[in-house]
Protein backbone atom coordinates (compact mmCIF):
# COMPACT_ATOMS: atom_id res chain seq x y z
CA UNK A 1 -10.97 14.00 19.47
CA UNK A 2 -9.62 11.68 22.05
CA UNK A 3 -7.91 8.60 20.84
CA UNK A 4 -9.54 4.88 21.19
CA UNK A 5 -7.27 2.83 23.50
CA UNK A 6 -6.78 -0.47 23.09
CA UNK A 7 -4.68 -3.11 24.94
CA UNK A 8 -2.80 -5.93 23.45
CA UNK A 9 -4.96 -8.00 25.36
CA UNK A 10 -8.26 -6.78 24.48
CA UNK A 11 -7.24 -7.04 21.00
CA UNK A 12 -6.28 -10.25 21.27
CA UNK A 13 -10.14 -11.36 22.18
CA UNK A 14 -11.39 -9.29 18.82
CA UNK A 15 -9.43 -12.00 16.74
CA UNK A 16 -10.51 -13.86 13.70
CA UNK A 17 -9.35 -15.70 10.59
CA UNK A 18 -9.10 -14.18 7.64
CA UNK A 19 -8.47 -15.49 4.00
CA UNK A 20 -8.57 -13.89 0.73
CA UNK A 21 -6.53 -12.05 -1.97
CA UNK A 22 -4.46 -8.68 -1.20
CA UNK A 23 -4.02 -6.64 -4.54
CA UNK A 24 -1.41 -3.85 -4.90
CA UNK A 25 0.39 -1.59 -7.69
CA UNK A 26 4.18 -1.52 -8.53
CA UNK A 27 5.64 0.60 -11.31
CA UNK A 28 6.15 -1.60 -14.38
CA UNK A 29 9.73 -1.06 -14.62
CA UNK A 30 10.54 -2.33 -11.20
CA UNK A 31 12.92 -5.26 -13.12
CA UNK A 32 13.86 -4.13 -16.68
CA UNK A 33 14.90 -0.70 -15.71
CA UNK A 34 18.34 -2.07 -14.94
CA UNK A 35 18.65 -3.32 -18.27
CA UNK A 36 19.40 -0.60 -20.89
CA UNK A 37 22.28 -0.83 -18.16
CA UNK A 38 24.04 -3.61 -19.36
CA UNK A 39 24.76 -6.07 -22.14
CA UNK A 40 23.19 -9.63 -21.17
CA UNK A 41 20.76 -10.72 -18.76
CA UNK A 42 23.75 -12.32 -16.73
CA UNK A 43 25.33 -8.87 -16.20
CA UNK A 44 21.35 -7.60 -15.32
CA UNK A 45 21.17 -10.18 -12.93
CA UNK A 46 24.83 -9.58 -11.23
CA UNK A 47 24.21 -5.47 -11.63
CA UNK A 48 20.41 -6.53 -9.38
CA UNK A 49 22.09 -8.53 -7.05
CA UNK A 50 24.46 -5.54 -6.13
CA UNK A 51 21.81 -3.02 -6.46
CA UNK A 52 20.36 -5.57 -3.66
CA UNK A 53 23.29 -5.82 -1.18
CA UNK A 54 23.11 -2.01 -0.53
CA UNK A 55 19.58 -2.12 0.81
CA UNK A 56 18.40 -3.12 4.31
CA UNK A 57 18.58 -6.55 4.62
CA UNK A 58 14.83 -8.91 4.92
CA UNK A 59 14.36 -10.62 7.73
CA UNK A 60 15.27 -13.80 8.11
CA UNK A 61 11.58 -14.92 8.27
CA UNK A 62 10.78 -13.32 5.14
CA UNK A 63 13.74 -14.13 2.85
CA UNK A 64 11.87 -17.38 1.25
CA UNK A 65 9.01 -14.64 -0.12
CA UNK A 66 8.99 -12.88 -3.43
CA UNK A 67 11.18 -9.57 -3.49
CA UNK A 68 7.66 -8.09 -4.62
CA UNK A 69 6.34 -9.44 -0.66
CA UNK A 70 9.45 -9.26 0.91
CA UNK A 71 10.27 -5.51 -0.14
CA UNK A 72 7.90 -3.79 2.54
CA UNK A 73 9.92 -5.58 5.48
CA UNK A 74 12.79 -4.40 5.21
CA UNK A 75 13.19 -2.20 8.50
CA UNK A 76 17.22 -1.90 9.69
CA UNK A 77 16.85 2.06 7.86
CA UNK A 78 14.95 4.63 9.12
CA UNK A 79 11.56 4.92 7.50
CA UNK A 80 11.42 8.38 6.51
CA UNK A 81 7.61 9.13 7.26
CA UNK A 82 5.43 7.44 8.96
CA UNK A 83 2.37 5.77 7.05
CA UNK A 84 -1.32 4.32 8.34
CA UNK A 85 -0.15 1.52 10.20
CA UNK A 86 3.81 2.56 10.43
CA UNK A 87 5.34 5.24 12.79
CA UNK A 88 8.33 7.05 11.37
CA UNK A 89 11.57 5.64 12.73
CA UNK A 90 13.78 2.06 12.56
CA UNK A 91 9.80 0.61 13.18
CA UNK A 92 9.20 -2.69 12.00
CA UNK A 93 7.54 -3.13 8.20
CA UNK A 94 3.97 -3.54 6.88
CA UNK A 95 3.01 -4.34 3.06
CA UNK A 96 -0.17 -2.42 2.31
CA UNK A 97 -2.53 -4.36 -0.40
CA UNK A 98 -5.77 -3.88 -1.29
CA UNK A 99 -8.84 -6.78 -1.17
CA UNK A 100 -10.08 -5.46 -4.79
CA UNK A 101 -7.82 -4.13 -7.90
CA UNK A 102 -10.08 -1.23 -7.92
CA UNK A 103 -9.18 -0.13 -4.78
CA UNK A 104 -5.56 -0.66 -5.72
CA UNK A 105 -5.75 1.35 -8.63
CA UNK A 106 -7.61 4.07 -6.54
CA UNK A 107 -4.68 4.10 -3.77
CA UNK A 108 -1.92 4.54 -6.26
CA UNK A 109 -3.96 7.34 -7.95
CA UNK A 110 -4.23 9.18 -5.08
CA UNK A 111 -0.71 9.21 -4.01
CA UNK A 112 0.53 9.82 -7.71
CA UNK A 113 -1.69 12.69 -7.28
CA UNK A 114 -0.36 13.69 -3.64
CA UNK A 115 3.02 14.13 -5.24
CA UNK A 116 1.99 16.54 -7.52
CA UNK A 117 0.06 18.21 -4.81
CA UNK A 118 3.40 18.57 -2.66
CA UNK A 119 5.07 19.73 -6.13
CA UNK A 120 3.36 22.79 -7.40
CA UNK A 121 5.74 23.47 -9.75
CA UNK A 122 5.99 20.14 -11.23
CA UNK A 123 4.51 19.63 -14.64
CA UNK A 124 1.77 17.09 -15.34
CA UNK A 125 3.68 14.27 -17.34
CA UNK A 126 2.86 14.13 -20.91
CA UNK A 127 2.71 10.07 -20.77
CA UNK A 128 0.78 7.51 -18.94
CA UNK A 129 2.78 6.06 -16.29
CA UNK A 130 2.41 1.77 -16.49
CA UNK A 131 2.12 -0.82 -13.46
CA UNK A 132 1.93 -3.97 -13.03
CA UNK A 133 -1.12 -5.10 -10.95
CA UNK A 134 -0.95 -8.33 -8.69
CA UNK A 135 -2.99 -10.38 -6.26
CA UNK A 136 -1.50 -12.94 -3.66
CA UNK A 137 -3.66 -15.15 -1.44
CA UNK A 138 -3.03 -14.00 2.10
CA UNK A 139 -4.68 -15.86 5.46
CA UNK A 140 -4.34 -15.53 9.19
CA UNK A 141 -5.94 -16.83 12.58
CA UNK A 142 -5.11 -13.40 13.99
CA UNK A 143 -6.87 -10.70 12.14
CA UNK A 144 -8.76 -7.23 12.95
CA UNK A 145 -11.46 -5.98 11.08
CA UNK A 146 -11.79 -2.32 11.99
CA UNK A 147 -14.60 -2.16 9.84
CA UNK A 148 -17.02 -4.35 12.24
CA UNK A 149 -17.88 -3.60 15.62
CA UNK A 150 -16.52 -3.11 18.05
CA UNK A 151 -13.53 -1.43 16.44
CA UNK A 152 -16.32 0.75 13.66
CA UNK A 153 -17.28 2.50 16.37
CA UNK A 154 -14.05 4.57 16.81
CA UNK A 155 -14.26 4.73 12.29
CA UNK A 156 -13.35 8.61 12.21
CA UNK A 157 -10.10 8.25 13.81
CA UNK A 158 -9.34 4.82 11.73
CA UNK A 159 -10.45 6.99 8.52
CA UNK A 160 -8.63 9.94 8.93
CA UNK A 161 -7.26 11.03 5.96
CA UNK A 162 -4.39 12.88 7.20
CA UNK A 163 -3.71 11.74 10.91
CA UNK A 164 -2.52 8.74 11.74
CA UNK A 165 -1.84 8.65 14.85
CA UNK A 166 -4.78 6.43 16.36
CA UNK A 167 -3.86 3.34 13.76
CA UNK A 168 -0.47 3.83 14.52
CA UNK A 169 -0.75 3.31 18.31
CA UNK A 170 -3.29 0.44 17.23
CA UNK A 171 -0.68 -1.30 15.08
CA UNK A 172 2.14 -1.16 18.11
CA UNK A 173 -0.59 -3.24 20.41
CA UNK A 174 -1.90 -5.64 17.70
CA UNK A 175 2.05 -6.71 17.36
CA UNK A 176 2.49 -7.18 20.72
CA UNK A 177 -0.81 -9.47 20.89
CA UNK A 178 0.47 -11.60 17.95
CA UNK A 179 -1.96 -9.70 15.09
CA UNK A 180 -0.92 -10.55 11.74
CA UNK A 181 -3.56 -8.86 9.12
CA UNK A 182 -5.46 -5.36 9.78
CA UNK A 183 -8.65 -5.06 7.73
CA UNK A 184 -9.85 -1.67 7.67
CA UNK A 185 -11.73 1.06 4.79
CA UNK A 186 -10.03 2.74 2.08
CA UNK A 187 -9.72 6.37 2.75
CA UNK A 188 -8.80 6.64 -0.99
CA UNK A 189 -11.31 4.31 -3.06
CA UNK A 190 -14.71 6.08 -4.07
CA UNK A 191 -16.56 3.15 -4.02
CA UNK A 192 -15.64 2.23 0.00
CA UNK A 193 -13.18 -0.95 -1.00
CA UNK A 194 -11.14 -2.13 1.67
CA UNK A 195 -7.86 -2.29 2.56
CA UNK A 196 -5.20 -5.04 4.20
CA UNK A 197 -2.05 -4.05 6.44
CA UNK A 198 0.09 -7.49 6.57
CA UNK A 199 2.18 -6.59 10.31
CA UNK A 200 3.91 -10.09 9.03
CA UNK A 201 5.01 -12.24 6.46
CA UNK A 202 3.89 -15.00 7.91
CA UNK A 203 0.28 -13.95 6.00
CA UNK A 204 1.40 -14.74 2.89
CA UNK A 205 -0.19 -18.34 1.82
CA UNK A 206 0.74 -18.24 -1.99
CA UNK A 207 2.90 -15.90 -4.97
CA UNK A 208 2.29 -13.30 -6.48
CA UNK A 209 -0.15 -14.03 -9.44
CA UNK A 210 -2.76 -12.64 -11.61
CA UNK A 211 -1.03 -10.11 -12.73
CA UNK A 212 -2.59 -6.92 -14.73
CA UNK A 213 -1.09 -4.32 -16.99
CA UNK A 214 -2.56 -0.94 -16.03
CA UNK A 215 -1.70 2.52 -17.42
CA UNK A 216 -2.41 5.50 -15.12
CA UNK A 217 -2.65 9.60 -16.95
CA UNK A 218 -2.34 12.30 -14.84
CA UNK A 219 -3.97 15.65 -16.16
CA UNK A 220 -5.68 18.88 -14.93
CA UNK A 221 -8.99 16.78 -15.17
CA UNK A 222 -7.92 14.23 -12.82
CA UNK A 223 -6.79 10.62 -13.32
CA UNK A 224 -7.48 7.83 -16.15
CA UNK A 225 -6.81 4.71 -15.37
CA UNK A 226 -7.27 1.92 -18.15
CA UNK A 227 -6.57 -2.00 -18.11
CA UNK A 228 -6.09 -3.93 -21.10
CA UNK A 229 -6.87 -7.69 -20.11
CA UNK A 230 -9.53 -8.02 -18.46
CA UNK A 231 -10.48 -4.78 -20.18
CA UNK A 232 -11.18 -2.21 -17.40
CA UNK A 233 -11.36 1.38 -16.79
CA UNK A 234 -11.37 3.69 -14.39
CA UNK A 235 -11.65 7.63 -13.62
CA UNK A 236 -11.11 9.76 -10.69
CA UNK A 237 -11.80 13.46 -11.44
CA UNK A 238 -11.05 16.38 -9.37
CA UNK A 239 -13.32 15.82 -6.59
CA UNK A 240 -12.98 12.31 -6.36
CA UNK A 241 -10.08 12.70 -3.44
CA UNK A 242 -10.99 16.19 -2.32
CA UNK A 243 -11.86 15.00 1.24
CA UNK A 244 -7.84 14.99 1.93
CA UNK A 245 -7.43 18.83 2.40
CA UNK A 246 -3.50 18.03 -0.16
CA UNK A 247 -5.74 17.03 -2.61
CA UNK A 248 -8.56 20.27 -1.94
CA UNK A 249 -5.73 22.38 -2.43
CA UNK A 250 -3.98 20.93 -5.23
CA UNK A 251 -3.35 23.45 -8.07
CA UNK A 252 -4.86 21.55 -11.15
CA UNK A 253 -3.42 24.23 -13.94
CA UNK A 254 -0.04 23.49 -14.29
């Protein structure tokens, strides 16, 4: 399949606002796994903030974000693999939400999943695994929608769920015409949700808020995913991601 080509300035005449919400997963213990570490919150905070100064730094026009937003931009590493929207490389940073919890949820099952896929050996853990769920308003005058026409037309190489290379080469034009949000389906989510790449932090209109507890249990029947407050569950059995061939091949009894 040939790849859609598109300019910088073509894509510049496909832009549009865009406002809403961009929902994604971190692992619960992304702050208070630092603290069985130490004695006092005052050593927890000193022990973070030289955790901190070993990691790439954030760009200067992100530093006055939330770590939670700021995280994804840091670029002066290499990125070890290249992602949707991200070649593999010292390439520039993109924070990957979702525009519904659900579709969150269904992204990080998927990818708990592909690790087990890529570990055959590895056990299925004998715990639920808990994240913390939050939303943060996002807007932009300089947004794609490759969902809508014209870009839907070229859908099976946005979709693919293992190559990656048409979005990426997508991505490096719609920085160079000034893009700022990429709208496009989740691969991942069942029920078609879709997904937001933010190419730059000047998206972000707001903090992170509305924050959910969810707890995520891997088996050899799939994934159970269960919210407290607002009370909410979710289940992806074994075919529910069997369109990625690492998923079709996963070996389930472990």
């Amino acid at each position: 399949m040939s790849l859609p080509i598109w300019t910088p300035a073509a894509l510049s005449s496909e832009f549009a606002p865009y406002r809403g919400r961009c929902w994604r997963l971190v692992e619960a213990q992304h702050r208070v796994s630092t603290l069985k570490l130490v004695d006092s919150l005052a050593e927890q905070e000193l022990l973070e903030d030289l955790i901190d100064a070993t990691k790439p730094s954030v760009p200067v026009e992100c530093r006055h974000l939330d770590y939670l937003l700021a995280t994804p931009f840091r670029y002066d590493a290499d990125y070890p693999r290249g992602s949707r929207f991200r070649r593999p490389g010292r390439t520039p940073g993109v924070y990957y939400g979702a525009e519904r919890v659900g579709t969150a949820v269904a992204e990080m099952a998927f990818y708990r999943l592909l690790f087990f896929a890529e570990s055959p050996q590895t056990p299925w853990p004998a715990n639920a695994a808990e994240y913390t769920a939050f939303a943060v308003a996002v807007a932009s005058e300089t947004a794609l929608d490759l969902t809508a026409e014209p870009f839907s037309r070229a859908s099976a190489a946005w979709d693919d769920p293992v190559a990656y290379e048409a979005c990426q080469a997508l991505a490096d034009a719609a920085r160079e015409a000034g893009c700022e949000i990429i709208r496009y389906s989740s691969v991942r989510d069942p029920e078609g949700g879709a997904n937001l790449a933010l190419l730059a932090c000047r998206a972000f209109s707001g903090n992170p808020a509305s924050r959910q507890t969810w707890r995520l249990r891997l088996s050899a029947s799939g994934v159970q995913a269960l919210c407290e407050f607002p009370e909410r569950r979710l289940e992806f059995g074994r075919a529910a991601f069997a369109a990625d061939p690492r998923i079709a091949a996963l070996n389930w009894e472990r």
